[in-house]
C-alpha atoms as a PDB file:
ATOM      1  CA  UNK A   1      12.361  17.080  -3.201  1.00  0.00           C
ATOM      2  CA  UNK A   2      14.801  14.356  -3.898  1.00  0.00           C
ATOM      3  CA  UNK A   3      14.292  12.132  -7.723  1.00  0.00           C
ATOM      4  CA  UNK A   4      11.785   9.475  -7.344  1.00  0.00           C
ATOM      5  CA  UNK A   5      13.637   6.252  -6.042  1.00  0.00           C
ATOM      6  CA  UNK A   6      17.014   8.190  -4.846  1.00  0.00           C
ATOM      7  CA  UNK A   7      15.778   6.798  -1.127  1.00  0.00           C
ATOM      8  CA  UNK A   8      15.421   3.572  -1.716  1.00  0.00           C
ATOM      9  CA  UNK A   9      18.107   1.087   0.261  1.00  0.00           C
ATOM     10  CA  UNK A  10      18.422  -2.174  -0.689  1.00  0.00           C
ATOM     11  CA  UNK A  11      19.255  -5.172   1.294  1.00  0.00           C
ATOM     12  CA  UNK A  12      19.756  -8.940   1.382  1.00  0.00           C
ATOM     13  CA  UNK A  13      18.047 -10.138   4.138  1.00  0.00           C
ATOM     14  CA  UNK A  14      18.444 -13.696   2.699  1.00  0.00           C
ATOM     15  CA  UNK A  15      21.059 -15.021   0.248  1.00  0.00           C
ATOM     16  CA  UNK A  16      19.739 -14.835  -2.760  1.00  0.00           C
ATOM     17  CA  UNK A  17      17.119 -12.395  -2.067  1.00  0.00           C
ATOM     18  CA  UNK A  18      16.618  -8.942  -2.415  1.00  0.00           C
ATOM     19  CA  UNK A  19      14.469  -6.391  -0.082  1.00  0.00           C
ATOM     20  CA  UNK A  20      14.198  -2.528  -2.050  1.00  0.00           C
ATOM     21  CA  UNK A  21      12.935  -0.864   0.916  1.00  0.00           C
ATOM     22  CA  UNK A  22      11.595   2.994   0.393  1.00  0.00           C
ATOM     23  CA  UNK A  23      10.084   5.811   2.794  1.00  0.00           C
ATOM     24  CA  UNK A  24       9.400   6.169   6.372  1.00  0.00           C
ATOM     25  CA  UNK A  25      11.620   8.612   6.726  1.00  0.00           C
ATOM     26  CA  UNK A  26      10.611  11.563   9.381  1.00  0.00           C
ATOM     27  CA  UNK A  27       9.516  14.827   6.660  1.00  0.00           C
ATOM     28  CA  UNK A  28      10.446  13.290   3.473  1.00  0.00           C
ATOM     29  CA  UNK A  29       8.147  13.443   0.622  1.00  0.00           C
ATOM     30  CA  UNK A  30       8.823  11.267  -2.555  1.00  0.00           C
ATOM     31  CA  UNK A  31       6.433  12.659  -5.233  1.00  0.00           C
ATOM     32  CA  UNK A  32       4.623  16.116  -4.572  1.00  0.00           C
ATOM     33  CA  UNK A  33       3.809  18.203  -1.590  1.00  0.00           C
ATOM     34  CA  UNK A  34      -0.079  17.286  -2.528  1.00  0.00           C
ATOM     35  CA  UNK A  35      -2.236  14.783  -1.483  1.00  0.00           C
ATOM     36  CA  UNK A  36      -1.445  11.562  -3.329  1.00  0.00           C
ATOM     37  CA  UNK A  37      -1.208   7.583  -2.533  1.00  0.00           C
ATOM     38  CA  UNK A  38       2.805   7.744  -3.194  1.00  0.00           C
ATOM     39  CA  UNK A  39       3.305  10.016  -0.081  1.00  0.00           C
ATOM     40  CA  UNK A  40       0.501   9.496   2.039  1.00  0.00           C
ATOM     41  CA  UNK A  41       0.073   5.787   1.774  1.00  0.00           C
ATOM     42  CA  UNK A  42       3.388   3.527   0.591  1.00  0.00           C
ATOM     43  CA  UNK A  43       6.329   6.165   1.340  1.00  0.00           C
ATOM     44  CA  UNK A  44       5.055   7.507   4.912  1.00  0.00           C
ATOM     45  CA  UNK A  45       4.586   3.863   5.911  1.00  0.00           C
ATOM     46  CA  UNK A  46       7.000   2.566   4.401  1.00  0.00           C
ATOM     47  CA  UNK A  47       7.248   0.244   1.000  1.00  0.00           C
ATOM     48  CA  UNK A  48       9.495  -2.856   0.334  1.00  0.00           C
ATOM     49  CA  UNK A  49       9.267  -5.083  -2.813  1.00  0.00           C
ATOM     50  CA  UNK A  50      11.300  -8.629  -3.374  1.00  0.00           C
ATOM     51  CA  UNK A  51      13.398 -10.359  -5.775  1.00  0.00           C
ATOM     52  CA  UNK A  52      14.707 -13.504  -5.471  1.00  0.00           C
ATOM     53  CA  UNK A  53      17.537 -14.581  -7.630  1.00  0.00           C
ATOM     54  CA  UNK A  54      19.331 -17.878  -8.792  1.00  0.00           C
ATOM     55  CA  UNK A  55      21.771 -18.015 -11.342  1.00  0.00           C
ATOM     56  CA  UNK A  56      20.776 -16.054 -14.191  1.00  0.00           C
ATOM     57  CA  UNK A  57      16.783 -16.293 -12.951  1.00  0.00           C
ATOM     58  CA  UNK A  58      14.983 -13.696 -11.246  1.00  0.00           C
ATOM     59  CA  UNK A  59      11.632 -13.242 -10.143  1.00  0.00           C
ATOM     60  CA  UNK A  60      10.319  -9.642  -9.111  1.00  0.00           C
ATOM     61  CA  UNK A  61       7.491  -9.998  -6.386  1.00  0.00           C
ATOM     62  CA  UNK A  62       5.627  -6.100  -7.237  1.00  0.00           C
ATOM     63  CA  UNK A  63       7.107  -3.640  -8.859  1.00  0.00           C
ATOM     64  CA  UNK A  64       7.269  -0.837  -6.086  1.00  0.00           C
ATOM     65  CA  UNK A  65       5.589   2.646  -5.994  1.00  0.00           C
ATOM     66  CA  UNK A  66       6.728   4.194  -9.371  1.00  0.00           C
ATOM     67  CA  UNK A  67       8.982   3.431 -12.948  1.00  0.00           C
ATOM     68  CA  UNK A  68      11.945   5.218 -11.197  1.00  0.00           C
ATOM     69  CA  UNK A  69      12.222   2.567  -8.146  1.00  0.00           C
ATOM     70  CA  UNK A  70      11.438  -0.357 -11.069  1.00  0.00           C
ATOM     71  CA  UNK A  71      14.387   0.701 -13.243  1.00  0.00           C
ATOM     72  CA  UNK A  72      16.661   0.923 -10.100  1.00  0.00           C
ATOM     73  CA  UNK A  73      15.285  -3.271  -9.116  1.00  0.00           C
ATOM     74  CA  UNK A  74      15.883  -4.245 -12.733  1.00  0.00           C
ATOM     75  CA  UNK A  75      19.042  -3.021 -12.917  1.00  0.00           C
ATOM     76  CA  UNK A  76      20.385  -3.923  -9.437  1.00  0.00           C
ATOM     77  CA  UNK A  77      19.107  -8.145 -10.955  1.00  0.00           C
ATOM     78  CA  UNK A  78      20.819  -7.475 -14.278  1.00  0.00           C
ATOM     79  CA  UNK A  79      23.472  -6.567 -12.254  1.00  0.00           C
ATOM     80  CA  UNK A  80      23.854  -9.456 -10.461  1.00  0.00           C
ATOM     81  CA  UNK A  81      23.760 -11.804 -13.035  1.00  0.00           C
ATOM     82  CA  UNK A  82      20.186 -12.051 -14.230  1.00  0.00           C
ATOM     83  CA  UNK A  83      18.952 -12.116 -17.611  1.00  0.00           C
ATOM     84  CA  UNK A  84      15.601 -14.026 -17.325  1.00  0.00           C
ATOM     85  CA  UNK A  85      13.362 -11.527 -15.515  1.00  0.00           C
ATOM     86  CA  UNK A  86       9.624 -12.539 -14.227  1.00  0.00           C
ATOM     87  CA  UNK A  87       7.360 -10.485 -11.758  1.00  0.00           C
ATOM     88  CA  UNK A  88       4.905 -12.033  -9.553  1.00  0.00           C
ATOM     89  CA  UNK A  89       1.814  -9.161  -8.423  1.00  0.00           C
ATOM     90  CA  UNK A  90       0.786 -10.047  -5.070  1.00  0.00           C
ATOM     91  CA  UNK A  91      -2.399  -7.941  -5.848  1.00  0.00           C
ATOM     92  CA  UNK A  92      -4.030  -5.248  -7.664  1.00  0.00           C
ATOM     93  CA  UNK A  93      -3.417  -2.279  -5.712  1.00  0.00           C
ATOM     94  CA  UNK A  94      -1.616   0.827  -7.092  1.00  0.00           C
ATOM     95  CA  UNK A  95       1.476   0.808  -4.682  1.00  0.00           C
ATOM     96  CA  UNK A  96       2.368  -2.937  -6.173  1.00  0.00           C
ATOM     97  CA  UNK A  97       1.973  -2.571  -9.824  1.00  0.00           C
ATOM     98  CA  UNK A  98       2.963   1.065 -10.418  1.00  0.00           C
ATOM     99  CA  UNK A  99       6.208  -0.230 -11.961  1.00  0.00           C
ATOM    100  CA  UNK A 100       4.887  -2.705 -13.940  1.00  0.00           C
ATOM    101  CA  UNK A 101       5.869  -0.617 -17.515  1.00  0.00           C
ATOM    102  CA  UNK A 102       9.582  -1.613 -16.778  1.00  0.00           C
ATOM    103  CA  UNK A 103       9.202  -5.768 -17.333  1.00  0.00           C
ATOM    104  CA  UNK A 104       6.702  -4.981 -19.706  1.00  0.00           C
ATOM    105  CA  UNK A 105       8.961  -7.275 -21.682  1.00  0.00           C
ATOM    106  CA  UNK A 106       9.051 -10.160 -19.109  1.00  0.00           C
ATOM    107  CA  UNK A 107       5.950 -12.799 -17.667  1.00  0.00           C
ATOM    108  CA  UNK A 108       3.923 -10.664 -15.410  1.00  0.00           C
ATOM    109  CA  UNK A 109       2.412 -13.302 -13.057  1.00  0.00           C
ATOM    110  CA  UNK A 110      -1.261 -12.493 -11.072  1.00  0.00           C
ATOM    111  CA  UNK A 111      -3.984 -14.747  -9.755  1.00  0.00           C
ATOM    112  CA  UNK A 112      -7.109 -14.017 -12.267  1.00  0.00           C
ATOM    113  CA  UNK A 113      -8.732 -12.331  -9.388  1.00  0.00           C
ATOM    114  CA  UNK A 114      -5.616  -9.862  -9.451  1.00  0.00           C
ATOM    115  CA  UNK A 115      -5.918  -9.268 -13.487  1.00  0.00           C
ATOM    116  CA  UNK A 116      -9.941  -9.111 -13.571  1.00  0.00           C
ATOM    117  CA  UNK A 117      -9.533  -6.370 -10.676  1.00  0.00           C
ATOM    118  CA  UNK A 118      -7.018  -4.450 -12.607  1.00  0.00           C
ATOM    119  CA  UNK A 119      -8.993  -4.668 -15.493  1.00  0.00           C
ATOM    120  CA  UNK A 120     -12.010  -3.349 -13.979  1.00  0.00           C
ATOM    121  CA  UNK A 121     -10.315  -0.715 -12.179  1.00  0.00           C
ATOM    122  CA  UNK A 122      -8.471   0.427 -15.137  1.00  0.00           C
ATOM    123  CA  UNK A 123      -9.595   4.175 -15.395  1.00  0.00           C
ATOM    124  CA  UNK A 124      -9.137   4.940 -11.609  1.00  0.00           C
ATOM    125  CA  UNK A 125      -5.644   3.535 -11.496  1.00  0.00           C
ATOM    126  CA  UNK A 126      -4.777   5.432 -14.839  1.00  0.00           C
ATOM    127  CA  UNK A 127      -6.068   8.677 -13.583  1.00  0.00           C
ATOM    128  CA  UNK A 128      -5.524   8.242  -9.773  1.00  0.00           C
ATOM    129  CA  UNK A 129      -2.385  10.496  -8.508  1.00  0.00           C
ATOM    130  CA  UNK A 130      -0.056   9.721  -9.706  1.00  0.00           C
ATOM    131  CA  UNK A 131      -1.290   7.835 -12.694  1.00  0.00           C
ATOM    132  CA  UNK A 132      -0.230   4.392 -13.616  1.00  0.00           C
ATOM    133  CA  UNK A 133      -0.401   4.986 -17.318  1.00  0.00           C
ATOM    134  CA  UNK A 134      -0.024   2.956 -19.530  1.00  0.00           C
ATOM    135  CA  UNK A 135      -1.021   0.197 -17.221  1.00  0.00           C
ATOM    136  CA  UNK A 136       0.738  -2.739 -17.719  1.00  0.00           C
ATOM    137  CA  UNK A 137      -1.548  -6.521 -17.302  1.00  0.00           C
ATOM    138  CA  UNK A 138      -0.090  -9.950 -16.158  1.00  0.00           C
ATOM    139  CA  UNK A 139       0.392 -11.384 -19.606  1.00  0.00           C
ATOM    140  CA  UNK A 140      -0.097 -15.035 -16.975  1.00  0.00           C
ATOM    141  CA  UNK A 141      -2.663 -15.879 -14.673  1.00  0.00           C
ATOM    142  CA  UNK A 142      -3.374 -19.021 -12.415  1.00  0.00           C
ATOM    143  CA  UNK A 143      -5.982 -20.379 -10.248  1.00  0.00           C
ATOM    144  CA  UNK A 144      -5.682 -21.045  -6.265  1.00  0.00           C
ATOM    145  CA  UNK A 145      -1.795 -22.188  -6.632  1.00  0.00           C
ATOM    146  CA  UNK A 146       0.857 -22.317  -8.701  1.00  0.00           C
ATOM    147  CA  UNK A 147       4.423 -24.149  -8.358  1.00  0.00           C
ATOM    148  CA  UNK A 148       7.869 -22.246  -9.915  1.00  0.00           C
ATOM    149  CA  UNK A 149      11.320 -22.500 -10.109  1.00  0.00           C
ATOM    150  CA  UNK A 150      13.415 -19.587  -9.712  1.00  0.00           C
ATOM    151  CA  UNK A 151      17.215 -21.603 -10.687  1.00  0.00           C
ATOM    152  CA  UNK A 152      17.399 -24.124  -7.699  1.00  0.00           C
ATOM    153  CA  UNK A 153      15.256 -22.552  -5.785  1.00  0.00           C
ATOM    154  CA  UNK A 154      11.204 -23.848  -5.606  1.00  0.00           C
ATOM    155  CA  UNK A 155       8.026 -21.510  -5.272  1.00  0.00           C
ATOM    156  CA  UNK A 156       5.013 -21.640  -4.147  1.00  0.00           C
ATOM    157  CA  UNK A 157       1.913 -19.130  -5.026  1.00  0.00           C
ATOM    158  CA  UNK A 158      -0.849 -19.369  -3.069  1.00  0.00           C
ATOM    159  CA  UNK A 159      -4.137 -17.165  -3.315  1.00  0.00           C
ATOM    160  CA  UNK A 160      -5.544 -15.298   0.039  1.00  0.00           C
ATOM    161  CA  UNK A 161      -8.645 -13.389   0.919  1.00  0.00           C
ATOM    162  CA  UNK A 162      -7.107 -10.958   3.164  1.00  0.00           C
ATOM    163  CA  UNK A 163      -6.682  -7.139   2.874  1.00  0.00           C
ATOM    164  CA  UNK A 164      -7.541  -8.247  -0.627  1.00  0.00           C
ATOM    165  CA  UNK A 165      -9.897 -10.559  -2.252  1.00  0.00           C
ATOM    166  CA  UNK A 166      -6.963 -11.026  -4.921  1.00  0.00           C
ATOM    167  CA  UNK A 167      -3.696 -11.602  -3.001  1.00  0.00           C
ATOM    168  CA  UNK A 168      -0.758 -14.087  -3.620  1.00  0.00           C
ATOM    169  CA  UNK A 169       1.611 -15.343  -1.110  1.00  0.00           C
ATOM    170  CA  UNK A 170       4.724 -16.675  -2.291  1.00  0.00           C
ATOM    171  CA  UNK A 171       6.563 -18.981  -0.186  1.00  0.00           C
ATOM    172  CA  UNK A 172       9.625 -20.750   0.052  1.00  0.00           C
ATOM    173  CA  UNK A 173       9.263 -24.078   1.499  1.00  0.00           C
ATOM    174  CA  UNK A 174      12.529 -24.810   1.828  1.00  0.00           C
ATOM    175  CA  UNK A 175      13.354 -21.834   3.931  1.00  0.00           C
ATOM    176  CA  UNK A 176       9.771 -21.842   5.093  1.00  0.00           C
ATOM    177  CA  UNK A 177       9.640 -18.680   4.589  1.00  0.00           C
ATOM    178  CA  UNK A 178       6.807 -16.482   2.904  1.00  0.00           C
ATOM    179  CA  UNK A 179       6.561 -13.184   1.061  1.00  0.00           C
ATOM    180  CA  UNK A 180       2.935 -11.820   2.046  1.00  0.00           C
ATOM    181  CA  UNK A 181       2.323  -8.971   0.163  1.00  0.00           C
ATOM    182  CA  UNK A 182      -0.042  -6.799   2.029  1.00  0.00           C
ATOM    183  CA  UNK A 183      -1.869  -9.458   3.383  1.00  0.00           C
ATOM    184  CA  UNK A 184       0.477  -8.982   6.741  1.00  0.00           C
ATOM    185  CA  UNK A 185       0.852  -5.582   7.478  1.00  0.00           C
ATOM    186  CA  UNK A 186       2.978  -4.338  10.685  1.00  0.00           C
ATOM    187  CA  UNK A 187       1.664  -2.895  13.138  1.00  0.00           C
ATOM    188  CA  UNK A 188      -1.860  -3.464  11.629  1.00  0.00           C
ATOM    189  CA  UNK A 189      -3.913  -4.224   8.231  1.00  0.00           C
ATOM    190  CA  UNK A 190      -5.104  -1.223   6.217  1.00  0.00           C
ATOM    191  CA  UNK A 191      -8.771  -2.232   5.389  1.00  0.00           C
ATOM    192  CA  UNK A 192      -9.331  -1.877   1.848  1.00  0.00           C
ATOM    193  CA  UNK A 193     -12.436  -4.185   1.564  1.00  0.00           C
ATOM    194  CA  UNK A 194     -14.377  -3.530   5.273  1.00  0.00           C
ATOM    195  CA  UNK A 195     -17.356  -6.356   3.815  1.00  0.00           C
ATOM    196  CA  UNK A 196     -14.932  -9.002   3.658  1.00  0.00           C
ATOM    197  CA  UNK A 197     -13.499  -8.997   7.226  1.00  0.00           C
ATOM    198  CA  UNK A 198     -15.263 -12.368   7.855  1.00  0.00           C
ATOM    199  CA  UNK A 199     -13.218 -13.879   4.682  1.00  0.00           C
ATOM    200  CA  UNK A 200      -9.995 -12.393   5.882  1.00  0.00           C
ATOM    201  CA  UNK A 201     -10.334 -13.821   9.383  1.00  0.00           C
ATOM    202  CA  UNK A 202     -11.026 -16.909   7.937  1.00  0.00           C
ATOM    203  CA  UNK A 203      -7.921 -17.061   5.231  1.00  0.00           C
ATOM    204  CA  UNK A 204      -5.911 -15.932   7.926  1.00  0.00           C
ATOM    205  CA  UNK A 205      -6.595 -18.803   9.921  1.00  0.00           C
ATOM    206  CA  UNK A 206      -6.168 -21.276   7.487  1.00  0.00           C
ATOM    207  CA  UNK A 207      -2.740 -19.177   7.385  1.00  0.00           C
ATOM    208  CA  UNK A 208      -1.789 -20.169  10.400  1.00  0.00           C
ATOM    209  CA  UNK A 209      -1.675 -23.912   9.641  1.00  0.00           C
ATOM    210  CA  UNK A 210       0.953 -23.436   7.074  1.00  0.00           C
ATOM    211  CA  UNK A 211       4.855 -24.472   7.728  1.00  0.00           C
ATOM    212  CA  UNK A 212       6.375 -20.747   7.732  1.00  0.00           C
ATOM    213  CA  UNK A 213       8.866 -19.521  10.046  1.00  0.00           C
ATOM    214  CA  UNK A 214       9.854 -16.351   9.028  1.00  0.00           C
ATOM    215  CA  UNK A 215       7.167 -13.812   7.187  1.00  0.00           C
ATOM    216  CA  UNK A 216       8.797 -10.795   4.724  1.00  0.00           C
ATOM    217  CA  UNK A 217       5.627  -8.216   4.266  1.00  0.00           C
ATOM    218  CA  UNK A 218       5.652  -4.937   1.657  1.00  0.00           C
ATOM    219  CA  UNK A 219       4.908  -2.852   4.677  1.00  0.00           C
ATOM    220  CA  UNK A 220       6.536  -3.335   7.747  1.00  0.00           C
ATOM    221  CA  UNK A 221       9.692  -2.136   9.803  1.00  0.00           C
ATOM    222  CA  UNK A 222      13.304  -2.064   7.898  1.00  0.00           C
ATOM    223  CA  UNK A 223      15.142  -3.256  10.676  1.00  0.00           C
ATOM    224  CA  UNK A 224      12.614  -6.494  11.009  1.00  0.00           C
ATOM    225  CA  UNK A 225      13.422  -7.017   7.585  1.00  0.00           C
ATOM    226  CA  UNK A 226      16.716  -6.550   7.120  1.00  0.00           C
ATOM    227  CA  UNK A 227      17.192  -9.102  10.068  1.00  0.00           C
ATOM    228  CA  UNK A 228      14.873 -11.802   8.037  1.00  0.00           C
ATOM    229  CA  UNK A 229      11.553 -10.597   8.810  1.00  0.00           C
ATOM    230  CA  UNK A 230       9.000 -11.428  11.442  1.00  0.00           C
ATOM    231  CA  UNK A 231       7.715 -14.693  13.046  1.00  0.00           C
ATOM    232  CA  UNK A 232       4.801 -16.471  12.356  1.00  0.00           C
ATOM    233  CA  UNK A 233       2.899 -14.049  15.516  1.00  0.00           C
ATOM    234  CA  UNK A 234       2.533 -11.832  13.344  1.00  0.00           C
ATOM    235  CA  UNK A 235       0.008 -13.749  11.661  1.00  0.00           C
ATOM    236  CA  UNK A 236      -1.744 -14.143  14.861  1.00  0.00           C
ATOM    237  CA  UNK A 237      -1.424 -10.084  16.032  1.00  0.00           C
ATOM    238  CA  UNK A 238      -3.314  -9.844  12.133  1.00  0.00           C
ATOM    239  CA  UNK A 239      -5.762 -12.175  13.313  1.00  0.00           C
ATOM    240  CA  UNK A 240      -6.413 -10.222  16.853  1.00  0.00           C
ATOM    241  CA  UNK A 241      -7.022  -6.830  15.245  1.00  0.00           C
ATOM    242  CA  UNK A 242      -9.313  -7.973  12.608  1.00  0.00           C
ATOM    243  CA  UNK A 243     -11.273  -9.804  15.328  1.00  0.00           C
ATOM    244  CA  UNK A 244     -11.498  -7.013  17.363  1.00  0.00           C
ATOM    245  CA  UNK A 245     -12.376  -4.805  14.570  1.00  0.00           C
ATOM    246  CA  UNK A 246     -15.202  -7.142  14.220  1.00  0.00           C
ATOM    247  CA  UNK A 247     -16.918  -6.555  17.199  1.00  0.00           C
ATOM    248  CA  UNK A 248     -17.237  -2.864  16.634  1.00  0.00           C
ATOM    249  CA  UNK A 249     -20.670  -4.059  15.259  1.00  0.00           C
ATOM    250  CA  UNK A 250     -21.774  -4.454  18.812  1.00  0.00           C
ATOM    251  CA  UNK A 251     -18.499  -2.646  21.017  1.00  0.00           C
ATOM    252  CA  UNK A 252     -18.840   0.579  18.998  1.00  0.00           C
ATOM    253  CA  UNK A 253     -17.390   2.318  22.237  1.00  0.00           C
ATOM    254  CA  UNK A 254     -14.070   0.413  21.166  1.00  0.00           C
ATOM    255  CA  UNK A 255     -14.269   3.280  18.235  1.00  0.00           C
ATOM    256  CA  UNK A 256     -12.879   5.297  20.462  1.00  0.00           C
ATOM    257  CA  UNK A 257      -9.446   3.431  21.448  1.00  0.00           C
ATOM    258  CA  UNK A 258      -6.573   4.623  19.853  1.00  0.00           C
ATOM    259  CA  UNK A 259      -3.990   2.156  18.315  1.00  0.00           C
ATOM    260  CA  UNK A 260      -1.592   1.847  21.673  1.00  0.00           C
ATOM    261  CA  UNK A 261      -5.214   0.739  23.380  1.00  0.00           C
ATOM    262  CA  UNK A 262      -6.656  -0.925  20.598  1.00  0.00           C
ATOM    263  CA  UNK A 263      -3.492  -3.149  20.351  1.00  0.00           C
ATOM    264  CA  UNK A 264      -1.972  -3.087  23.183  1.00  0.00           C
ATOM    265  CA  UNK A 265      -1.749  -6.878  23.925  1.00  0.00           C
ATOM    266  CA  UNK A 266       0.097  -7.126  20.849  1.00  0.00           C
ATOM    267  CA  UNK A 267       2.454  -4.361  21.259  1.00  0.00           C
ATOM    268  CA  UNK A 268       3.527  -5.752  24.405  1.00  0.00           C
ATOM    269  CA  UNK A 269       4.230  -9.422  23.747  1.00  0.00           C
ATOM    270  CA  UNK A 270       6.330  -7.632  21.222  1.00  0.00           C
ATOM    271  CA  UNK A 271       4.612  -9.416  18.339  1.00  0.00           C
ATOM    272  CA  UNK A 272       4.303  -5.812  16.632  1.00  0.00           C
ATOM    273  CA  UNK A 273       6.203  -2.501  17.224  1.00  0.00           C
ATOM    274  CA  UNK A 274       4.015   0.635  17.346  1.00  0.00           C
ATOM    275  CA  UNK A 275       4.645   3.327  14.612  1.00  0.00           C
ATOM    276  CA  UNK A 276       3.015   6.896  15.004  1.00  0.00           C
ATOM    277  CA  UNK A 277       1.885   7.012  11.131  1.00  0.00           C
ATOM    278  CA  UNK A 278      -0.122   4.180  11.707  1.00  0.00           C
ATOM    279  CA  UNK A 279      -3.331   6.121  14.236  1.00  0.00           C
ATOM    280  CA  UNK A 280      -4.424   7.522  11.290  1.00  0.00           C
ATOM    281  CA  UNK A 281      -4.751   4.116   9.107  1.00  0.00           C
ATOM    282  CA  UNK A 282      -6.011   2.512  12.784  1.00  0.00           C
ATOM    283  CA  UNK A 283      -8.474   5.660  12.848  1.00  0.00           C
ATOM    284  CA  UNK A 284      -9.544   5.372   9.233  1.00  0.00           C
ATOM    285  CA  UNK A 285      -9.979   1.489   9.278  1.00  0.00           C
ATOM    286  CA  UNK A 286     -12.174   2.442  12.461  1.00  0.00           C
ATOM    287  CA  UNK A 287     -14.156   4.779  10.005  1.00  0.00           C
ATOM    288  CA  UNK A 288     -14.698   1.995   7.217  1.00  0.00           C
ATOM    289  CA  UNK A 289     -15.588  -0.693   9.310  1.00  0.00           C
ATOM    290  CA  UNK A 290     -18.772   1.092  10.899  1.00  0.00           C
ATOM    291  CA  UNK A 291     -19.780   2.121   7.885  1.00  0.00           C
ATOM    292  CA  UNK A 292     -19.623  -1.066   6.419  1.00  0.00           C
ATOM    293  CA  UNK A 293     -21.367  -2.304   9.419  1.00  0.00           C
ATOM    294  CA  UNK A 294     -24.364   0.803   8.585  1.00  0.00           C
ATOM    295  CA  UNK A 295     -24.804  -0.330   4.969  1.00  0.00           C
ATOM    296  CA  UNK A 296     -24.889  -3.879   6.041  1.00  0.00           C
END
């Protein structure tokens, strides 16, 4: 098995902005033959974290999947000139923060949702597999939005209620372009909080009101983002699925579509492109949702 972070390619799909892209490659395991999240969940679907640079200013959006991949992002931005180092989390989950011990020196940025969630999850993510321990906190938190600089360039951090209650855009508006965390997923959301589909339908239309162009998500397709990422239909395709998943309250026969079906509109406007290690999320999101819809 290949050192942690030895996959990882990097690419500028923007001046001034880095994509670390890790995984989906066919076979490869990154951390154990096991079960675990590293494997089975960022590194077969593919992982890609940000950093967007400007004279000797960086900021970090996640710190990937483990404190190898960090120390290869902080060294590729000191690298290139950088000696002011912040990190943005676009949420709480264990795939986004898992590098956080490496800027443990620099302003960790998080919504308070984001730090309140870490906090109370704070045993499960230091003994989940592999642990996150010690686990490093934002050391700054804002409310709804917050406006940065990064050198010339301005920022914009917005809070969502999709995927997760706690997520963080952060746009460009210049470029109109927006780094969405796992709030835009390609080819489809993984449901981490079935109960709040309503709220992420709704965030995701107010979404689709804003100025972006171009869309750069932590899971997605390396080609798309090497070429500058996908269009704002991918908001929409986000917006189809999680309605449809919706009305497995009263369609529960749709439980029994597979992705290609479940999709398919989607996949052929070409709005999404259909990869295999996706059925299973599609399958287990299935699972969730009717059981949310049961406890309901």
């Amino acid at each position: 098995m290949p050192p942690l972070g030895s996959t990882m390619r990097i690419h500028c799909p923007y001046e001034g902005i880095y994509a670390f892209y890790d995984g989906r490659i066919d076979g490869a395991r990154a951390y154990s033959e096991a079960p675990n999240w590293l494997d089975d969940g960022a590194y077969s679907l593919g992982v890609c974290t940000y950093a967007i640079v400007s004279g000797d200013e960086a900021l970090v959006y996640d710190t990937s999947i483990s404190l190898p991949h960090a120390k290869i992002i902080r060294k590729t931005l000191e690298d290139a000139g950088a000696s002011n180092i912040r990190v943005v989390l676009s949420h709480w989950h264990v795939d986004h923060i898992a590098g956080n011990e490496v800027f443990a020196d620099c302003e960790i940025i998080a919504n308070g949702l984001t730090a309140q969630a870490m906090r109370s999850n704070r045993e499960r993510l230091k003994n989940d597999n592999p642990p996150i321990k010690p686990l490093i906190m934002p050391n700054s938190t804002f409310e709804k939005e917050l406006n940065l600089k990064v050198g010339d360039i301005d920022i914009e951090l917005r809070h969502v209620d999709i995927h997760s209650h706690d997520g963080t855009m952060l746009i460009l508006p210049q470029r109109k372009l927006m780094l969405a965390g796992d709030a835009l997923e390609e080819p489809i959301t993984y449901v981490a909080e079935p109960k709040r589909l309503e709220h992420h339908l709704r965030d995701l239309e107010r979404m689709a009101t804003w100025d972006i162009d171009k869309i750069l998500p932590n899971h997605g397709a390396e080609d798309m983002i090497i070429a500058g990422g996908y269009g704002p239909e991918l908001i929409a395709a986000t917006r189809n699925y999680v309605t449809k998943l919706l009305r497995l309250r009263h369609e529960p026969e749709l439980a029994k579509q597979d992705l290609r079906t479940f999709a398919a509109e989607d996949f052929a406007s070409g709005a999404i492109s259909y990869y295999a290690a996706y059925e299973s999320v599609h399958a287990r999101n299935v699972s969730v949702v009717l059981k949310g819809f049961e406890e309901a």
